[in-house]
Protein backbone atom coordinates (compact mmCIF):
# COMPACT_ATOMS: atom_id res chain seq x y z
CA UNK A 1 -17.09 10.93 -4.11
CA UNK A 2 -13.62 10.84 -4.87
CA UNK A 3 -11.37 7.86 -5.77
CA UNK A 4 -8.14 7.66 -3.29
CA UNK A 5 -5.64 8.55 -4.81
CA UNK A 6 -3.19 5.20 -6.27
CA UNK A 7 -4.35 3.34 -3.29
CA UNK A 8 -5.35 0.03 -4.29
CA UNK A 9 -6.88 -2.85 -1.18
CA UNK A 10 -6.35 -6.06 -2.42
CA UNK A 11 -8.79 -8.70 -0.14
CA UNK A 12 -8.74 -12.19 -0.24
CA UNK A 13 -11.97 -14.16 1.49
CA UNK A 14 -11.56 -17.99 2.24
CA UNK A 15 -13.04 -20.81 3.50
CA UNK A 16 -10.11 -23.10 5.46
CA UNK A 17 -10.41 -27.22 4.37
CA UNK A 18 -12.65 -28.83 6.86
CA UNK A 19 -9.09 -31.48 7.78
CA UNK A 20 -6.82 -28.13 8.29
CA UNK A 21 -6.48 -27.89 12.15
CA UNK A 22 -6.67 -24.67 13.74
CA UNK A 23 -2.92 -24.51 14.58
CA UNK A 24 -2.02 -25.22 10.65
CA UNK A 25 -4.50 -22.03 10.26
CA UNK A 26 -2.70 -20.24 12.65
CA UNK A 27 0.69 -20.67 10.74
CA UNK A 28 -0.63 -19.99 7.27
CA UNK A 29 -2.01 -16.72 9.32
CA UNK A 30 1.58 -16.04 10.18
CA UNK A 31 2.68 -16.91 7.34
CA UNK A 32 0.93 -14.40 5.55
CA UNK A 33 0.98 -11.61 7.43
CA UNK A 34 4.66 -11.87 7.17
CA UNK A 35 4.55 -11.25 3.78
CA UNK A 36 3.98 -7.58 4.73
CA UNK A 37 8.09 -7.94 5.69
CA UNK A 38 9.27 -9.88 2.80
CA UNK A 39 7.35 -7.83 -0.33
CA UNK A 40 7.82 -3.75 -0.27
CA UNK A 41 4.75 -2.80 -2.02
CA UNK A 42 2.65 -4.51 0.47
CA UNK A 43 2.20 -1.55 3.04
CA UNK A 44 -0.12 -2.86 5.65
CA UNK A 45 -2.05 -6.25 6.12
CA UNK A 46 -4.93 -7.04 8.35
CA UNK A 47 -7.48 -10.35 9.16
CA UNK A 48 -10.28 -11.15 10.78
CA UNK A 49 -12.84 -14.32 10.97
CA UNK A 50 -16.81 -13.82 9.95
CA UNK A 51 -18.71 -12.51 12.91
CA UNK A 52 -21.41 -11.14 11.00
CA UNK A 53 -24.88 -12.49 12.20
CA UNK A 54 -26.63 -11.71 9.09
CA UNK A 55 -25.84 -15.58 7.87
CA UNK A 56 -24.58 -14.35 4.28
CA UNK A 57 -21.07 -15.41 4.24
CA UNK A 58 -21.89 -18.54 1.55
CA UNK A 59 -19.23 -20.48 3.91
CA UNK A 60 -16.29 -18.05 3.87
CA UNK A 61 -14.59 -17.64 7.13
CA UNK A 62 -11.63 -15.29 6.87
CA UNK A 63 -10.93 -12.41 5.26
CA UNK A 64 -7.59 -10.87 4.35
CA UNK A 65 -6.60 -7.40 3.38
CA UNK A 66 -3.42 -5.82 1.88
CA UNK A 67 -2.93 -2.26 1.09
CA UNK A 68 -0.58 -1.32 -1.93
CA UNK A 69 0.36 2.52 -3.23
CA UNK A 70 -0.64 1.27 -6.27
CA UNK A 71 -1.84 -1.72 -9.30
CA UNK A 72 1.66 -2.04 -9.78
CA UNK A 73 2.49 -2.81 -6.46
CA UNK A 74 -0.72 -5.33 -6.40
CA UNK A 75 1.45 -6.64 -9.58
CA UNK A 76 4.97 -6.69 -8.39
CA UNK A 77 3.49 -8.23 -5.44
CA UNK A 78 1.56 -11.33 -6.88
CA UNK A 79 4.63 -12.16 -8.90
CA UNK A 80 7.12 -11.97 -6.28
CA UNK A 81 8.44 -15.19 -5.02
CA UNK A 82 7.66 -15.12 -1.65
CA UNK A 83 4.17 -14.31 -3.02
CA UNK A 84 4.18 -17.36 -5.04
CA UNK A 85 5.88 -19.66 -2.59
CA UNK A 86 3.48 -18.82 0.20
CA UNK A 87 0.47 -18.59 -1.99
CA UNK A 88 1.37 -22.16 -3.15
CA UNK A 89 1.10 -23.55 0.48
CA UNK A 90 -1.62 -21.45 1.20
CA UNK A 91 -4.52 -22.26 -1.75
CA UNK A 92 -3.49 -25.55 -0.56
CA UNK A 93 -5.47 -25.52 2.16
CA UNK A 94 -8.68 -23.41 0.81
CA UNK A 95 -11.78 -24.85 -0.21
CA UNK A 96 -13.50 -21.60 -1.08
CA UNK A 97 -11.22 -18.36 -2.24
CA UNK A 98 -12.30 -14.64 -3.91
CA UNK A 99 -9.91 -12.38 -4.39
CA UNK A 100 -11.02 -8.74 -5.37
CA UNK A 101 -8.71 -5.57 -5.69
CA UNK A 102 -10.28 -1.98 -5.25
CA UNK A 103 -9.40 1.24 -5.52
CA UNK A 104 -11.11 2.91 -2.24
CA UNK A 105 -13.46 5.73 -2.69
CA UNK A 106 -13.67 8.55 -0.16
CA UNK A 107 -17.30 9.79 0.22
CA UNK A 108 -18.00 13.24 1.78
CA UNK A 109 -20.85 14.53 3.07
């Protein structure tokens, strides 16, 4: 196994406010994916809603994911103010949040 190299995922699970509509989800949605265009280190950013039918998710819904070149970037990113602006706005409306940042391993076989 072998750590990527500098890559770092930073993922965010959440679990929306029962009174935040679904167009108000929408817009944070947009509103954070747009992030990707406002903060440099942030390379990529993807999102999807729990489909798993395993019944584990403990109530989280969504799940965000950033990619960075780096734990700098992951730091120059959480203290940039469109980061903190949006992030404002955003934990607003969560009931439930994690937030883990990984280093990905590569496993060959």
């Amino acid at each position: 196994m072998e750590e990527a190299k500098g890559l770092v995922k930073h993922v965010l699970l959440a679990k929306f406010k029962d009174e935040t509509p679904p167009d108000q989800i929408e817009q944070l949605i947009k509103g954070y994916a747009n992030l990707v265009n406002l903060i440099e280190p942030m390379k990529s950013f993807h999102w999807g809603k729990d489909v798993s039918i395993e019944n584990l998710h403990q109530g989280f819904t969504h799940v965000f994911e950033s990619t960075f070149e780096s734990t700098e970037g992951v730091a120059e990113y959480i203290g940039h103010p469109a980061h903190l602006e949006f992030a404002n706005l955003f934990l607003s409306h969560l009931e439930k949040v994690i937030v883990i940042d990984y280093k990905p391993t590569i496993v060959r076989t």
